[in-house]
C-alpha atoms as a PDB file:
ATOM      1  CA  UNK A   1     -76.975-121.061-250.644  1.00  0.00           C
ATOM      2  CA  UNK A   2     -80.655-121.909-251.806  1.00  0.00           C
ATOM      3  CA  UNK A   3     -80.861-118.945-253.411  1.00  0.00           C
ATOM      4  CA  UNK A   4     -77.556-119.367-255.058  1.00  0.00           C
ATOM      5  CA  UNK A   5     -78.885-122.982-256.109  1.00  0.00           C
ATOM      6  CA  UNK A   6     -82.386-121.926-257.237  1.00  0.00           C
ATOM      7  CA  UNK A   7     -82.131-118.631-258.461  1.00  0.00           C
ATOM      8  CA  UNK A   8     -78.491-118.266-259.512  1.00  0.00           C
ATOM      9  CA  UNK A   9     -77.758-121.145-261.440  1.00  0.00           C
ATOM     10  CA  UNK A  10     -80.448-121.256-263.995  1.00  0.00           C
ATOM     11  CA  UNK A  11     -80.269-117.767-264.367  1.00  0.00           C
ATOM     12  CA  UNK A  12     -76.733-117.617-265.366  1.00  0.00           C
ATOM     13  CA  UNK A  13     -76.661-121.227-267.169  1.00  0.00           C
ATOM     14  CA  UNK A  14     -79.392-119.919-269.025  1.00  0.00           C
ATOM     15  CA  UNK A  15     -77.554-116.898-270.362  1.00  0.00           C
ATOM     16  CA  UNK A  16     -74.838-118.475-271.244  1.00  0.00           C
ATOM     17  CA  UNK A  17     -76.735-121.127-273.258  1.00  0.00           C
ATOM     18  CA  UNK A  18     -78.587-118.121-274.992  1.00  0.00           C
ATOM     19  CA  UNK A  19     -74.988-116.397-275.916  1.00  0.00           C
ATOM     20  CA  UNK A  20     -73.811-119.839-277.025  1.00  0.00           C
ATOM     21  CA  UNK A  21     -76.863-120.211-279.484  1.00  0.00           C
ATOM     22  CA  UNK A  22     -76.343-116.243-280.257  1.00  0.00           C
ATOM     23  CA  UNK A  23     -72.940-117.083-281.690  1.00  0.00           C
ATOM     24  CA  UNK A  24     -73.560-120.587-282.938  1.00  0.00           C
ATOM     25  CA  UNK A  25     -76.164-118.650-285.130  1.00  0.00           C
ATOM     26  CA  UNK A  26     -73.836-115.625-285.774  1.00  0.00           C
ATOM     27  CA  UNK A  27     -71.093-117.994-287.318  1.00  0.00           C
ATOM     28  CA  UNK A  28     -73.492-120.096-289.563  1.00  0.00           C
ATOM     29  CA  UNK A  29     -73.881-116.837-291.354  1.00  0.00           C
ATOM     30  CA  UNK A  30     -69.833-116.055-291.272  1.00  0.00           C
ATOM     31  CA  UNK A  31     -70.484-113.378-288.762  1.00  0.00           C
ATOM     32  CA  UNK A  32     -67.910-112.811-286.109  1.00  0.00           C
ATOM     33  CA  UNK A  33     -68.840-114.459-283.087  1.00  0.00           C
ATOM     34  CA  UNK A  34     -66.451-113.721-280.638  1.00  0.00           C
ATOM     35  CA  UNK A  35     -67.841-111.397-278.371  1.00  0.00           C
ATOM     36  CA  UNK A  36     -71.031-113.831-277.945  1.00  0.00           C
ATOM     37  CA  UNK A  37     -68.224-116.998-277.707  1.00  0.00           C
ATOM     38  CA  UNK A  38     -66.592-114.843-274.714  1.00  0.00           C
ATOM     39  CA  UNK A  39     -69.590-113.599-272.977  1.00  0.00           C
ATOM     40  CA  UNK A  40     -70.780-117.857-272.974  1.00  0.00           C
ATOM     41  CA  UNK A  41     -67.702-118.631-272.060  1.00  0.00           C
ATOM     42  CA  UNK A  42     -67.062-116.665-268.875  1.00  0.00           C
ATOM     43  CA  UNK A  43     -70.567-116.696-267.639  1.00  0.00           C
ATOM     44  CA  UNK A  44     -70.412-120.724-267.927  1.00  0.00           C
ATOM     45  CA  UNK A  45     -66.741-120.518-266.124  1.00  0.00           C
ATOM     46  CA  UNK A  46     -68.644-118.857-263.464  1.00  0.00           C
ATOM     47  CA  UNK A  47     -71.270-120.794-263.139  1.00  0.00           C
ATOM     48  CA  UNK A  48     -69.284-123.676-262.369  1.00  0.00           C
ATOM     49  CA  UNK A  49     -67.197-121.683-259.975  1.00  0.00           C
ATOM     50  CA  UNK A  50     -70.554-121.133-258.166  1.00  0.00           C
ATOM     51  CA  UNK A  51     -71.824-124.557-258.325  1.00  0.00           C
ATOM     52  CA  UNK A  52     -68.460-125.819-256.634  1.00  0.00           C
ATOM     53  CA  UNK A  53     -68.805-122.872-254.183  1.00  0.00           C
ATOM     54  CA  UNK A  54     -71.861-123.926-252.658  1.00  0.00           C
ATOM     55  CA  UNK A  55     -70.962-127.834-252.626  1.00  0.00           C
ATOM     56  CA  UNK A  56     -68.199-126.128-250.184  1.00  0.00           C
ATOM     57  CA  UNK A  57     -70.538-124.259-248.363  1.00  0.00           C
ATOM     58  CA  UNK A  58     -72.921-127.304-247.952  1.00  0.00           C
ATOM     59  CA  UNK A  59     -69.622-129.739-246.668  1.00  0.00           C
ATOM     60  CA  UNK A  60     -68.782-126.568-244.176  1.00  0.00           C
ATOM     61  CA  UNK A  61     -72.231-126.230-243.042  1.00  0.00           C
ATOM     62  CA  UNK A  62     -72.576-129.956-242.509  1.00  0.00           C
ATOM     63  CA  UNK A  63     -69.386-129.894-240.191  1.00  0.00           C
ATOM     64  CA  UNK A  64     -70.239-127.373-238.499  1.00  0.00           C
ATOM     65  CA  UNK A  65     -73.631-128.467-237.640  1.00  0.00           C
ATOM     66  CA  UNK A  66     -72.385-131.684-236.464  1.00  0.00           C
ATOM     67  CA  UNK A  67     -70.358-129.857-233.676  1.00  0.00           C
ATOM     68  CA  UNK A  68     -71.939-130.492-230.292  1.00  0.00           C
ATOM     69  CA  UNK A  69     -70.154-127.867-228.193  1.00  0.00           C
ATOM     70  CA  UNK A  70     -71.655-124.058-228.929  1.00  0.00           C
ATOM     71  CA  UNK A  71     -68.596-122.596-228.582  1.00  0.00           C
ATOM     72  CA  UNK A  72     -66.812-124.466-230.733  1.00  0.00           C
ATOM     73  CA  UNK A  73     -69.712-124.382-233.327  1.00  0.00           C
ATOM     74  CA  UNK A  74     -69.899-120.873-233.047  1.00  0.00           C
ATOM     75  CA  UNK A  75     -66.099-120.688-234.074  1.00  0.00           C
ATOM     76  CA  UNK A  76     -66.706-123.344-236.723  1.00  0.00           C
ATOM     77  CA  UNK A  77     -69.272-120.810-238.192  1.00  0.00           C
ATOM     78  CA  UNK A  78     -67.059-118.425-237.778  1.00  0.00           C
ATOM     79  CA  UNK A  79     -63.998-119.335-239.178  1.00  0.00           C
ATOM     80  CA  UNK A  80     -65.384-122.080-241.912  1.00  0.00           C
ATOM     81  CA  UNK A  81     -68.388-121.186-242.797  1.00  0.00           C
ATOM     82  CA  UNK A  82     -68.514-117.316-243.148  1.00  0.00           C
ATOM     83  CA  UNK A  83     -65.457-117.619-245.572  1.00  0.00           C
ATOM     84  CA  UNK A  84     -67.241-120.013-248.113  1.00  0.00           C
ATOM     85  CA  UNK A  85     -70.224-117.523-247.837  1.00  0.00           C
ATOM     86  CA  UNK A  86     -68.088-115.411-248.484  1.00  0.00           C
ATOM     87  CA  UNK A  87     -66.425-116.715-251.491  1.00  0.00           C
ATOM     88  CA  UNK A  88     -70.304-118.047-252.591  1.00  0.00           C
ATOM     89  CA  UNK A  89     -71.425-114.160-252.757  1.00  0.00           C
ATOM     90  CA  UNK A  90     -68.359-112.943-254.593  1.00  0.00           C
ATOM     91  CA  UNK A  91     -68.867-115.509-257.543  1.00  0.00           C
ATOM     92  CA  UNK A  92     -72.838-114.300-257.774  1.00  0.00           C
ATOM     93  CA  UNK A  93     -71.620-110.968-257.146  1.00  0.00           C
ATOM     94  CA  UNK A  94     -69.106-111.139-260.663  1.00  0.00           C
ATOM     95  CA  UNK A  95     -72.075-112.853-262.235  1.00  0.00           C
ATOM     96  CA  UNK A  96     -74.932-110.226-261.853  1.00  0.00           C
ATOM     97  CA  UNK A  97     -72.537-107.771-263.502  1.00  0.00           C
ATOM     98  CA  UNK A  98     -72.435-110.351-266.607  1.00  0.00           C
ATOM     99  CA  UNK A  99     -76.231-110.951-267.087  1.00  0.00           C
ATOM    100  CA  UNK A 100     -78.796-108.357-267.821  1.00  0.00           C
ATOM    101  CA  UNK A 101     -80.997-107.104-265.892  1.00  0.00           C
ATOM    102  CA  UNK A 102     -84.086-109.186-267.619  1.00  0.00           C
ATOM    103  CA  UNK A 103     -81.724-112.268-267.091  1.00  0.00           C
ATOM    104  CA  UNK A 104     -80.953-111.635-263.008  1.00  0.00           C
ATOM    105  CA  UNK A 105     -83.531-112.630-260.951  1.00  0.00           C
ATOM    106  CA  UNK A 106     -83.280-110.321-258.493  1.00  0.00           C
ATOM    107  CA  UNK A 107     -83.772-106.663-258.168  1.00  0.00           C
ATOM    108  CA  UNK A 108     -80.623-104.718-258.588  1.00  0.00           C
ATOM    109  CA  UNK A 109     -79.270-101.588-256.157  1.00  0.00           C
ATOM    110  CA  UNK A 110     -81.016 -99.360-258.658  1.00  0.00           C
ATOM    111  CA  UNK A 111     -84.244-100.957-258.391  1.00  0.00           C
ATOM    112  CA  UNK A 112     -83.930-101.357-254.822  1.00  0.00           C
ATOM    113  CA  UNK A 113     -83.109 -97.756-254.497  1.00  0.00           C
ATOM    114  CA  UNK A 114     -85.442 -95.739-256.553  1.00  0.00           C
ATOM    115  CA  UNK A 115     -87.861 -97.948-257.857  1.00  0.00           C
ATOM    116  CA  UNK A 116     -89.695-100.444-255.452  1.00  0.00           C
END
């Protein structure tokens, strides 16, 4: 979730602010725009499908922390938690395939794999 919040976020908001200038610029000069407009546009769509993901993750994580009984923690976990994880990792997941590799902040499988 920190990650997410730290790492993420600016990365992606970034990028899409950068394709937003790109084709701001592209149609002072009459250019087409589009793709740039699209690329902004979804990455910023996702973005804010990320940001809401981990305010659910934080409310889920709050509840379940609040839980005195283990076992009914552990099933809180379990059943609330995990699933906004879930749904936290597939929205970062969509956005590393949007941003290049000098705008992720992470190391991708390929790096992992045959280069570190």
């Amino acid at each position: 979730m920190e990650i997410a919040r730290r790492e993420i976020f600016p990365a992606a908001s970034a990028a899409a602010a950068a394709f937003a200038r790109d084709a701001l610029a592209l149609a002072k000069i009459n250019a087409n725009a589009s793709a740039q407009e699209k690329q902004a546009k979804e990455i910023a769509a996702l973005c804010n499908e990320l940001y809401l993901k981990i305010q659910s993750l934080e409310a889920a994580l709050g509840k379940a922390r609040k839980i005195k009984k283990s076992d009914d923690q552990a099933r809180a976990y379990y059943e609330k938690v995990r699933p906004e994880m879930d749904m936290l990792r597939s929205k970062a997941d969509a956005l590393e395939k949007l941003l290049s590799k000098k705008d992720w902040p992470f190391p991708g499988y390929e790096e992992l794999l045959f280069k570190l």
